[in-house]
Every structure is written in structure tokens, then in C-alpha cells.
N, C-alpha and C. Protein backbone atom coordinates (compact mmCIF):
# COMPACT_ATOMS: atom_id res chain seq x y z
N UNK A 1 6.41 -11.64 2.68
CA UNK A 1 5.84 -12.48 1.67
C UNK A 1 5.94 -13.92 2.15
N UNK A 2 4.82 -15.00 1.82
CA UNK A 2 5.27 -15.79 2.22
C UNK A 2 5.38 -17.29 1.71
N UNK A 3 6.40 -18.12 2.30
CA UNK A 3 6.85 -19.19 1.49
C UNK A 3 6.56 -19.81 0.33
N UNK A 4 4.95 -20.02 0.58
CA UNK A 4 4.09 -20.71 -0.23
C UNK A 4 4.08 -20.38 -1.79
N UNK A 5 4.40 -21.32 -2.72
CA UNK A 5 4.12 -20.91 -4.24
C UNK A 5 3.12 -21.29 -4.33
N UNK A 6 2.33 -20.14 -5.23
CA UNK A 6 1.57 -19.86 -6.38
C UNK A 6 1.17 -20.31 -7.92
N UNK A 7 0.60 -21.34 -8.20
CA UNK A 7 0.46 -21.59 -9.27
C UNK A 7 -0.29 -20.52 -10.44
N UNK A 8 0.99 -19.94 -10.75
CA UNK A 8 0.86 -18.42 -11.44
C UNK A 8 -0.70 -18.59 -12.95
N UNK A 9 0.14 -20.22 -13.60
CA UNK A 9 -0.60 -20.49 -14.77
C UNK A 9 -2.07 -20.36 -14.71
N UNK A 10 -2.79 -20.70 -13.39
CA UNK A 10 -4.25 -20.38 -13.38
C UNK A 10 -4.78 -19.14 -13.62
N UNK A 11 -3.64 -18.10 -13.50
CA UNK A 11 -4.39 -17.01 -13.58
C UNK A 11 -4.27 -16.34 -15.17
N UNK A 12 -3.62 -17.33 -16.04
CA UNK A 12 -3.53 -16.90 -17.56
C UNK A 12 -5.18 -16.17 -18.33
N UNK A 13 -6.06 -16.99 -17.66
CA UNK A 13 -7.14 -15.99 -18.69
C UNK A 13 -8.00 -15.13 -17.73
N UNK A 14 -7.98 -15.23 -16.77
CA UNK A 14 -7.67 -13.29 -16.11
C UNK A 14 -7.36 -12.61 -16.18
N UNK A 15 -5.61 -12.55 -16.51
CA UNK A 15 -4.78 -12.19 -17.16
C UNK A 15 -5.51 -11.50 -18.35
N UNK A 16 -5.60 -12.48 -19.54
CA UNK A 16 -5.80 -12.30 -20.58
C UNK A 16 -6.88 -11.22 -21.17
N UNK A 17 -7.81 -11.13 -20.14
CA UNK A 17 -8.86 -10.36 -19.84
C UNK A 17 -8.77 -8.94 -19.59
N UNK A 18 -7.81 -8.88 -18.56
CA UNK A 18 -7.47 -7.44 -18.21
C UNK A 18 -6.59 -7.14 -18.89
N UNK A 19 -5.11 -7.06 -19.88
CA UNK A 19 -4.32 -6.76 -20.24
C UNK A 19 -4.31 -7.14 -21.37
N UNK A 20 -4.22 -6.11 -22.77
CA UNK A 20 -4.49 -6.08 -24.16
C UNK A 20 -2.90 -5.88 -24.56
N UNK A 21 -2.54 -7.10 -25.35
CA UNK A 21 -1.44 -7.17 -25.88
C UNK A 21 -0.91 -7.28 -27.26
N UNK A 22 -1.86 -6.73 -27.92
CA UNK A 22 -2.10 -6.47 -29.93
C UNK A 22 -0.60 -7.20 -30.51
N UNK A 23 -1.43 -8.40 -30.93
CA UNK A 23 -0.51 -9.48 -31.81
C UNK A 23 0.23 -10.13 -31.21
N UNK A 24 0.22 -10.69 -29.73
CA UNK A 24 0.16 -11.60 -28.77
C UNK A 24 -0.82 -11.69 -27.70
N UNK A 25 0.00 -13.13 -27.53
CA UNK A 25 -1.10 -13.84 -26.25
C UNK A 25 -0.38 -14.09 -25.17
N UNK A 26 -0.59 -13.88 -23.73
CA UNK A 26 -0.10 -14.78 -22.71
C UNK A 26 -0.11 -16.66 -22.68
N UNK A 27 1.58 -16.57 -22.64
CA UNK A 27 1.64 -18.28 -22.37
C UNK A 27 2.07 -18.56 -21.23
N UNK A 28 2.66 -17.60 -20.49
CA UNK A 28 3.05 -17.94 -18.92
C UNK A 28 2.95 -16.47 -17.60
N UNK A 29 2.85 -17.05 -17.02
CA UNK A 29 3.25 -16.73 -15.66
C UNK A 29 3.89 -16.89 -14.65
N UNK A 30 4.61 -16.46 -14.23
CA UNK A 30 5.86 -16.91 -13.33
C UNK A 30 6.83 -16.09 -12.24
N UNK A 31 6.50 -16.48 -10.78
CA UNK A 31 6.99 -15.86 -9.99
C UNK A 31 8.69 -15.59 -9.56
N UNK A 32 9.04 -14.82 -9.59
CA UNK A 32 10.62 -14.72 -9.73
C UNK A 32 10.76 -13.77 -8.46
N UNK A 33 11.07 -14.21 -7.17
CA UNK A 33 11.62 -12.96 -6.44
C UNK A 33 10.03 -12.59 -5.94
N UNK A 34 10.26 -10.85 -5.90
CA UNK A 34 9.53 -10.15 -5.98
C UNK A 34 8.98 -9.46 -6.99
N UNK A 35 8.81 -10.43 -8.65
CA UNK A 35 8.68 -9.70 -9.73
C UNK A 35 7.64 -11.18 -10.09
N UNK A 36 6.63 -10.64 -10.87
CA UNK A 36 5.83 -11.45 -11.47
C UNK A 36 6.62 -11.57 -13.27
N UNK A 37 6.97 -12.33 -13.63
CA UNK A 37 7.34 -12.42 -15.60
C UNK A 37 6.21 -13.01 -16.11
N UNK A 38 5.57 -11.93 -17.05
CA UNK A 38 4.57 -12.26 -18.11
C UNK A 38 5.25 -12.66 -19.44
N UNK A 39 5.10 -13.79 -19.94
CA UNK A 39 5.49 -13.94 -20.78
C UNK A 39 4.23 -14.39 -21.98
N UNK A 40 5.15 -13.84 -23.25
CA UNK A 40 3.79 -13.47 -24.19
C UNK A 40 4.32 -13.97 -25.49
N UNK A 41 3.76 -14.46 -26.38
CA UNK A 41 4.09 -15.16 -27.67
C UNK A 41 3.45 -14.31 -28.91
N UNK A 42 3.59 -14.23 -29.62
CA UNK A 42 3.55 -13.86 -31.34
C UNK A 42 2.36 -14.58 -31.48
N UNK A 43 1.24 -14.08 -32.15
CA UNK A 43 0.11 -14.31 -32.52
C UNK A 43 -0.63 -14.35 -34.41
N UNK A 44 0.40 -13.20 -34.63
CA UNK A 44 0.57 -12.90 -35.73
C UNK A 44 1.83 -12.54 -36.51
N UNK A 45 2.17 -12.46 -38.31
CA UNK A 45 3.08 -11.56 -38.24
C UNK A 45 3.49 -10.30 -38.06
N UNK A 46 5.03 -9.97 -37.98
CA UNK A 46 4.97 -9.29 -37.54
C UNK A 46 4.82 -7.60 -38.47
N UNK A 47 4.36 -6.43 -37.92
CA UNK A 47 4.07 -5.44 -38.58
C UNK A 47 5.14 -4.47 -38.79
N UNK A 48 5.39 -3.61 -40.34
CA UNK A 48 5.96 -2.75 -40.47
C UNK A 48 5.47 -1.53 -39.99
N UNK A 49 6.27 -1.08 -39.04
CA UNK A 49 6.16 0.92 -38.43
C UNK A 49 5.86 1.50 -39.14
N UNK A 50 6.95 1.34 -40.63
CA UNK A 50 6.48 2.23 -41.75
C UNK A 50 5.23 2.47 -42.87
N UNK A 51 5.13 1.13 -43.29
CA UNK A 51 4.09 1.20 -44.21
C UNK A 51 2.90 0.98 -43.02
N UNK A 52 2.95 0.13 -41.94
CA UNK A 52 1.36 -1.32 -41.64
C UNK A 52 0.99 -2.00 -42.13
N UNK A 53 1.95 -2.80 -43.44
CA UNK A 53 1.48 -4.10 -43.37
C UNK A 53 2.72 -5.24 -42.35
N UNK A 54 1.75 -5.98 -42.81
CA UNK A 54 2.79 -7.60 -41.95
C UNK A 54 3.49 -7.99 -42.93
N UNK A 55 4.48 -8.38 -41.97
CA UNK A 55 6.09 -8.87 -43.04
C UNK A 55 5.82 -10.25 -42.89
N UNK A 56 6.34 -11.11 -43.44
CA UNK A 56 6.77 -12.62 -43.26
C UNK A 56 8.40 -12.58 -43.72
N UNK A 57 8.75 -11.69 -43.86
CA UNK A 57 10.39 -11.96 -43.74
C UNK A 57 11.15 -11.23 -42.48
N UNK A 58 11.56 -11.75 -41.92
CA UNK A 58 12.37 -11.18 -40.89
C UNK A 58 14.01 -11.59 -40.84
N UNK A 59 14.64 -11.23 -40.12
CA UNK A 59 15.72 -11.41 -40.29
C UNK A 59 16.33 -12.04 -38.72
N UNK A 60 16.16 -11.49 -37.64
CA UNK A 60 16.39 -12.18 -36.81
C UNK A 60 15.40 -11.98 -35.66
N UNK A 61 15.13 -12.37 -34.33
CA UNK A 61 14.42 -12.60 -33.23
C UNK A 61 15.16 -12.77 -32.12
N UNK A 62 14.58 -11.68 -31.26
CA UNK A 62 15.47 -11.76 -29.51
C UNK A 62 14.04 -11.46 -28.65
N UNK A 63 14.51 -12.19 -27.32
CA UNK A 63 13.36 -11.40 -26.06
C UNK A 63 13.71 -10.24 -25.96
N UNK A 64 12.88 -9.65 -25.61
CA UNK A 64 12.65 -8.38 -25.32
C UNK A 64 11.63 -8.12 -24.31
N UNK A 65 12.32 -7.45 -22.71
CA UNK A 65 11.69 -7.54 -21.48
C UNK A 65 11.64 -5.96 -21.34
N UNK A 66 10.14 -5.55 -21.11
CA UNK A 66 10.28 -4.33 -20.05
C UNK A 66 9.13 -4.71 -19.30
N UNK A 67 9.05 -2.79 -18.44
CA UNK A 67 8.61 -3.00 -17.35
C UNK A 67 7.20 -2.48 -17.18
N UNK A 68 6.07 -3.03 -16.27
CA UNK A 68 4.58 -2.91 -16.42
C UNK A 68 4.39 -2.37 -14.63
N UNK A 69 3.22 -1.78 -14.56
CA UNK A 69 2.96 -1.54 -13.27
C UNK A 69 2.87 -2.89 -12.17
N UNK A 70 3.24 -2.36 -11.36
CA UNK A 70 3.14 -3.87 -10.06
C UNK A 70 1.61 -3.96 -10.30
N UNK A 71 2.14 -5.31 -9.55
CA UNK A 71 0.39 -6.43 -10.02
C UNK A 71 0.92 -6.40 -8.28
N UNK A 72 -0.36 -5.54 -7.22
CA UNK A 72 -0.03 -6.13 -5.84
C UNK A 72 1.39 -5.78 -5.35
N UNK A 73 1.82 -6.82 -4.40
CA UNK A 73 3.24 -6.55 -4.21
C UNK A 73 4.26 -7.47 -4.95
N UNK A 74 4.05 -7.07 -6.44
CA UNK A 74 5.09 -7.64 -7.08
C UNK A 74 5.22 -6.99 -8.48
N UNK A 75 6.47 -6.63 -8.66
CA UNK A 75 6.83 -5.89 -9.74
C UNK A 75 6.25 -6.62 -10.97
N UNK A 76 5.99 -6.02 -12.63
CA UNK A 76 5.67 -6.42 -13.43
C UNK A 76 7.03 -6.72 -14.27
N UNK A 77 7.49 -7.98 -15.33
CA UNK A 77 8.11 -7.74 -16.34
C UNK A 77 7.55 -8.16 -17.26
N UNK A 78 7.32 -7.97 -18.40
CA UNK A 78 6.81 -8.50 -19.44
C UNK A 78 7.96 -8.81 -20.61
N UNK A 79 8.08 -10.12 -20.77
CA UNK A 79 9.03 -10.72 -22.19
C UNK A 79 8.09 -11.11 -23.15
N UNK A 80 8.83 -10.92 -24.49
CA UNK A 80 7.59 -10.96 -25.62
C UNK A 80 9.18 -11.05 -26.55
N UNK A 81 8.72 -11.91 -27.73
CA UNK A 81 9.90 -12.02 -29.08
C UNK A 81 9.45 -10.68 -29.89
N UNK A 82 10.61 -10.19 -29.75
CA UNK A 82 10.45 -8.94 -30.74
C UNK A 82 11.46 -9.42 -31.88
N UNK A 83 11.07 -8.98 -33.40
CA UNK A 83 11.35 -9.55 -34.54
C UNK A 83 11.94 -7.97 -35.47
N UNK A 84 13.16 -8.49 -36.29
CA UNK A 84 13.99 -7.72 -36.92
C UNK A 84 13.52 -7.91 -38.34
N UNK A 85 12.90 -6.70 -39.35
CA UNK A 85 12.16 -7.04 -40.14
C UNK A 85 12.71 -6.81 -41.55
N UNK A 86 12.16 -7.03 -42.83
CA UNK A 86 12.23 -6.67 -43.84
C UNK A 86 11.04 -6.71 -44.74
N UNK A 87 10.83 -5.28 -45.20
CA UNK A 87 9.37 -5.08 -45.56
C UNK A 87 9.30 -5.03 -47.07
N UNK A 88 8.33 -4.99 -47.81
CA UNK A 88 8.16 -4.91 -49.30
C UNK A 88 8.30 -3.26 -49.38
N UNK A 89 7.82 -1.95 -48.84
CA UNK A 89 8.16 -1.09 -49.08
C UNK A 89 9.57 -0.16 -48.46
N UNK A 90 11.05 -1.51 -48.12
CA UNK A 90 12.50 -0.77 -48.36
C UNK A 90 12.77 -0.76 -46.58
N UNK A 91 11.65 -0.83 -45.98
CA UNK A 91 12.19 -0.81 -44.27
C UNK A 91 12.70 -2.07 -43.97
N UNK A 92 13.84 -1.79 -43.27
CA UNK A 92 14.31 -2.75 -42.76
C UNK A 92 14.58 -2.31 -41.11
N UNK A 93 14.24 -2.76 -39.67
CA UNK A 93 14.36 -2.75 -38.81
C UNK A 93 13.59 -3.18 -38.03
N UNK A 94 13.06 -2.74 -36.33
CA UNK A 94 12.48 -3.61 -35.56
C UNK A 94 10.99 -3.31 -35.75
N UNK A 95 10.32 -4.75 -35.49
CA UNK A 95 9.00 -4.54 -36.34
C UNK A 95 8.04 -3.80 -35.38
N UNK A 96 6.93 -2.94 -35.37
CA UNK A 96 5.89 -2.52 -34.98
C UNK A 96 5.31 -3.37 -34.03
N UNK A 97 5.37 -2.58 -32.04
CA UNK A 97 4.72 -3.15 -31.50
C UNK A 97 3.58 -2.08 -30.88
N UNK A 98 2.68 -2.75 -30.44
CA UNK A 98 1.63 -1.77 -29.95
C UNK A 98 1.76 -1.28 -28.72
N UNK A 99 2.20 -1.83 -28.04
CA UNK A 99 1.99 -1.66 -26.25
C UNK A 99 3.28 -0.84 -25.77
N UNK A 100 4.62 -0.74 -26.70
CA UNK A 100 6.21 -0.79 -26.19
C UNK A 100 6.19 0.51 -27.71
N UNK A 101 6.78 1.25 -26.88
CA UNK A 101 7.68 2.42 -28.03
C UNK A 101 8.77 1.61 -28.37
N UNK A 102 9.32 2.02 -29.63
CA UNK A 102 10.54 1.75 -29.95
C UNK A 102 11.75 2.28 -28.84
N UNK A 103 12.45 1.18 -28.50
CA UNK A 103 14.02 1.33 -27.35
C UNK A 103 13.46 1.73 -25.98
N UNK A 104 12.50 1.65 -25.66
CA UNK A 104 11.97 1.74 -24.73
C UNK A 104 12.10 0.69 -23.55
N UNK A 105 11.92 0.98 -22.08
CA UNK A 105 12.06 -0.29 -21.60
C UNK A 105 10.94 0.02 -20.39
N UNK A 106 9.79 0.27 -20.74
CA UNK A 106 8.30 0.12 -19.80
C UNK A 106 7.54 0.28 -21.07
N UNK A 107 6.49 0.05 -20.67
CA UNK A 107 5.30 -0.17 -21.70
C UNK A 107 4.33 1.60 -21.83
N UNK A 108 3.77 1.60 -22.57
CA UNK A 108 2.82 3.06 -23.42
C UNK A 108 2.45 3.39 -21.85
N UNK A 109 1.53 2.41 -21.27
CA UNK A 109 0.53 2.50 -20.09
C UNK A 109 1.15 2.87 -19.00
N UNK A 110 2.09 2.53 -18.86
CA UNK A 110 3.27 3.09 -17.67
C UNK A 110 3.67 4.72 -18.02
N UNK A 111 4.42 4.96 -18.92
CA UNK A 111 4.82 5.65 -19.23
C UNK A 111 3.77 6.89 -19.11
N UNK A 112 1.78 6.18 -19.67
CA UNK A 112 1.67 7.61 -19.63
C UNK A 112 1.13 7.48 -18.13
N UNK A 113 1.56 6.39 -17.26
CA UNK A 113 1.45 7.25 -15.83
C UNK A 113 2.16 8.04 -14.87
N UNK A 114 3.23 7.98 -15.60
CA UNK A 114 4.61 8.49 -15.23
C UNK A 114 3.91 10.50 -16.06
N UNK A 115 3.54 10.31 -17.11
CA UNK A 115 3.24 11.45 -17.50
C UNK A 115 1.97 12.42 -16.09
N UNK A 116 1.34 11.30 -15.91
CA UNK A 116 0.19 12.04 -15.25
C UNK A 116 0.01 12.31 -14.21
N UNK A 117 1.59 12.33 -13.48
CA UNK A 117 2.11 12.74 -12.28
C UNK A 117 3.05 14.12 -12.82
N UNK A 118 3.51 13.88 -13.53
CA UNK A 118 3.90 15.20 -14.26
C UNK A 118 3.60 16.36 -14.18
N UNK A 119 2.32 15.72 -15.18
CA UNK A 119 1.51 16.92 -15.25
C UNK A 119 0.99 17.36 -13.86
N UNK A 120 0.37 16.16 -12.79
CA UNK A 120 -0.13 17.00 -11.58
C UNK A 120 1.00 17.93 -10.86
N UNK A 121 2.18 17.84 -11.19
CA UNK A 121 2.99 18.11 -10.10
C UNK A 121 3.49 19.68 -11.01
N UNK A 122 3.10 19.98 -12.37
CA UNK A 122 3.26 21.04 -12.30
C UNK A 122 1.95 22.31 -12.11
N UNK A 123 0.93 21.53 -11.48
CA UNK A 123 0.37 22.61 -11.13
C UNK A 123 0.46 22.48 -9.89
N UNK A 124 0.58 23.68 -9.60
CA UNK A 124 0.74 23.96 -8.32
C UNK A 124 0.09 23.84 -6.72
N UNK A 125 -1.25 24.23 -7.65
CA UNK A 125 -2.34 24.18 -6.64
C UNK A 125 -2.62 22.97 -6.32
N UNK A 126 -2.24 22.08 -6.87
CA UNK A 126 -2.26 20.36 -6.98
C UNK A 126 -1.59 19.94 -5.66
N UNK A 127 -0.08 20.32 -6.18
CA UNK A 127 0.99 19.86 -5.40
C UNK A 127 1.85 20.92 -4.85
N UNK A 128 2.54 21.07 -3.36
CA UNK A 128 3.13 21.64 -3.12
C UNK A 128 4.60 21.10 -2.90
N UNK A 129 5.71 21.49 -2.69
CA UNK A 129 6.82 21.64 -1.96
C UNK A 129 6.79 20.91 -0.61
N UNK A 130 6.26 19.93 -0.16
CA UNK A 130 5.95 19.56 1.09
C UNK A 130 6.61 18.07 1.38
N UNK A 131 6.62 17.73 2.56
CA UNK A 131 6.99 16.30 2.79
C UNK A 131 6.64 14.89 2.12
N UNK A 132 5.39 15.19 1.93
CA UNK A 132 4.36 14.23 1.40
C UNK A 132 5.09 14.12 -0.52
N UNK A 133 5.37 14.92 -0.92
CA UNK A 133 6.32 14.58 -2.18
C UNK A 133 7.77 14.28 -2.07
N UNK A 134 8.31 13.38 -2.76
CA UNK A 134 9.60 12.56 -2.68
C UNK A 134 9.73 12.38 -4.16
N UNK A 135 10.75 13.43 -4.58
CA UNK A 135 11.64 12.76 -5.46
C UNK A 135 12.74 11.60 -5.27
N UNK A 136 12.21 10.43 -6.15
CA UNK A 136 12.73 9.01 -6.57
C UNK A 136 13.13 8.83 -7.55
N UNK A 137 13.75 7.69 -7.83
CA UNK A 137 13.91 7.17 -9.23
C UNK A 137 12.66 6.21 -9.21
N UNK A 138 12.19 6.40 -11.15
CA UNK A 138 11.17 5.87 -11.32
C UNK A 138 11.14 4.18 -11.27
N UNK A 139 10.68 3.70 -10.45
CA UNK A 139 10.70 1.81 -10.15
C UNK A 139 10.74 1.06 -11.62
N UNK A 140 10.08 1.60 -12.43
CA UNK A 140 10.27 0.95 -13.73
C UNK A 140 11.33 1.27 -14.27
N UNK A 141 11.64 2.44 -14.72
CA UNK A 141 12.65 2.99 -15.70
C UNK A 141 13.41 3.57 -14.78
N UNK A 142 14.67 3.04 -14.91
CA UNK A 142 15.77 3.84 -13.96
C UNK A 142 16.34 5.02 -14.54
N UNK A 143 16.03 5.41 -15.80
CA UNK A 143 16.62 6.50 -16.59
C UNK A 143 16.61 8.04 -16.53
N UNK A 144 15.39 8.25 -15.71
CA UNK A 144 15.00 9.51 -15.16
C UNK A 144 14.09 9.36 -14.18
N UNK A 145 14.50 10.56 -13.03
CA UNK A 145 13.74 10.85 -11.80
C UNK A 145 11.67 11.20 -11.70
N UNK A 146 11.02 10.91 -11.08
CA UNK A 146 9.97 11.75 -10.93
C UNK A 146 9.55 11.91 -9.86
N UNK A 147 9.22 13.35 -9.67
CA UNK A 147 8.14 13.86 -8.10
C UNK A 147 6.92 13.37 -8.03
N UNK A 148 6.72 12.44 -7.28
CA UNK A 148 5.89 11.49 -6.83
C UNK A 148 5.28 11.51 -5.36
N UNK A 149 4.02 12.12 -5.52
CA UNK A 149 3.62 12.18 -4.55
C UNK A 149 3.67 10.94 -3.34
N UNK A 150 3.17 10.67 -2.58
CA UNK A 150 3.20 9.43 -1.61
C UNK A 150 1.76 9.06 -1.06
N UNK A 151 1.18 8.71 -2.11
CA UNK A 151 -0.32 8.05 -2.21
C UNK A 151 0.20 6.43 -2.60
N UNK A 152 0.92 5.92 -2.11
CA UNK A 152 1.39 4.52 -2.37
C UNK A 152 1.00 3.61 -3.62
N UNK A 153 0.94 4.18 -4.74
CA UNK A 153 0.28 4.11 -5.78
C UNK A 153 1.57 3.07 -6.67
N UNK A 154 2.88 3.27 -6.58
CA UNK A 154 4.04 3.50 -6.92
C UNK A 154 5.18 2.54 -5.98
N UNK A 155 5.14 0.87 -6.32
CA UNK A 155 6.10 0.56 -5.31
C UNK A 155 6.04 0.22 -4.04
């Protein structure tokens, strides 16, 4: 990689373009390492899981970082304020996001690509037992392994 920085901020509405972030917006970009940090702001309030409406009472607010497919050769993180809620119909907890399961730490879109290696790898005729597959730990989520072929897709 080399020396030279990147003025990440130009690429905010490119960004913005390709990557749908329901009830935020990108406000930064920023090179760290070998990891790109997307950082994303509140657009609206925030939504109850339970009922779907929007709260305006909350109770408290923390970042909340997971992990997105590499952009190139650089890992994704995405930080976004996730909000602790209290709703008119009795819920009280973390509010409804679109992109992030609840306790999760990669995003829907990851996850279901992590699924769709899965699935190829249990058919057979797909995938064999061979060199060319390497079980790893998954680059995003360190929590569980997957058989991953080696189409450099991944890292």
C-alpha cells in the first residue's frame, strides 16, 4: 500500500449512491490502517422493533461499529449512533435498525454472503473436499468458521 493519503471525504456521494443505509446518511470517511471507517449519522427518529413507529424518547446513545465487505484492499467498518428506546406501546430497548440485526457485529448484506457460501458448499456437486477450499475464520465476524472457497472474493 502506499504512503500517499487519500482524501476519503470526496468520495461521500458515491458512497452515498451505492450503499443504502435506512435512517442515516454518510458524514465521513476515513482511512485507518488497512480498514476504511464509514461513519454515518441519524437522519431520523429512531424506530420501535416492536410496534414501527418512531420514538422521540430515548434513553441513552452509544457508537455502534460493525463489519461490511472490503471496499478493494481495505476492510469495511461502519459506526452509526445506535439509540436505547422507549416506545408508547411498553418497549423499552435498542431501537430498530435496517441494515444490522440486533447484537450483531456485520451487517444483513454480509451475513447473507456468508450464507451463500454455505449453501454452495453444501452441495456437493458445487464443491468438493479439495485444496482450492480452506476453512478460515470469517474476516468479518470472528465468531464462527466458514468453508470458503478461494476465488479471492473474501480478504
Amino acid at each position: 500500500m502506499s504512503n500517499k493519503h487519500y482524501n476519503w471525504r470526496e468520495c461521500i456521494p458515491a458512497f452515498s449512491s451505492i450503499f443504502s443505509f435506512v435512517g442515516f446518511k454518510i458524514i465521513d470517511l476515513e482511512e485507518s490502517k488497512e480498514t476504511l471507517i464509514v461513519t454515518l449519522d441519524a437522519t431520523e427518529l429512531p424506530r420501535c422493533p416492536k410496534c414501527g413507529e418512531l420514538c422521540n424518547r430515548y434513553d441513552d446513545v452509544y457508537i455502534r461499529s460493525v463489519n461490511d465487505f472490503h471496499l478493494s484492499i481495505f476492510s469495511c467498518r461502519i459506526q452509526f449512533p445506535a439509540r436505547q428506546i422507549r416506545c408508547k406501546c411498553g418497549y423499552r430497548g435498542n431501537q430498530y435498525i435496517d441494515f444490522v440485526h440486533p447484537y450483531s457485529h456485520c451487517t444483513k448484506r454480509f451475513e447473507d454472503y456468508i450464507a451463500m457460501f454455505s449453501t454452495l458448499k453444501s452441495d456437493r456437486t458445487l464443491l468438493t473436499d479439495s485444496p482450492q477450499n480452506t476453512t478460515q475464520n470469517c474476516p468479518r465476524c470472528s465468531y464462527f468458521q466458514v468453508n470458503l472457497p478461494n476465488f479471492g472474493l473474501i480478504g
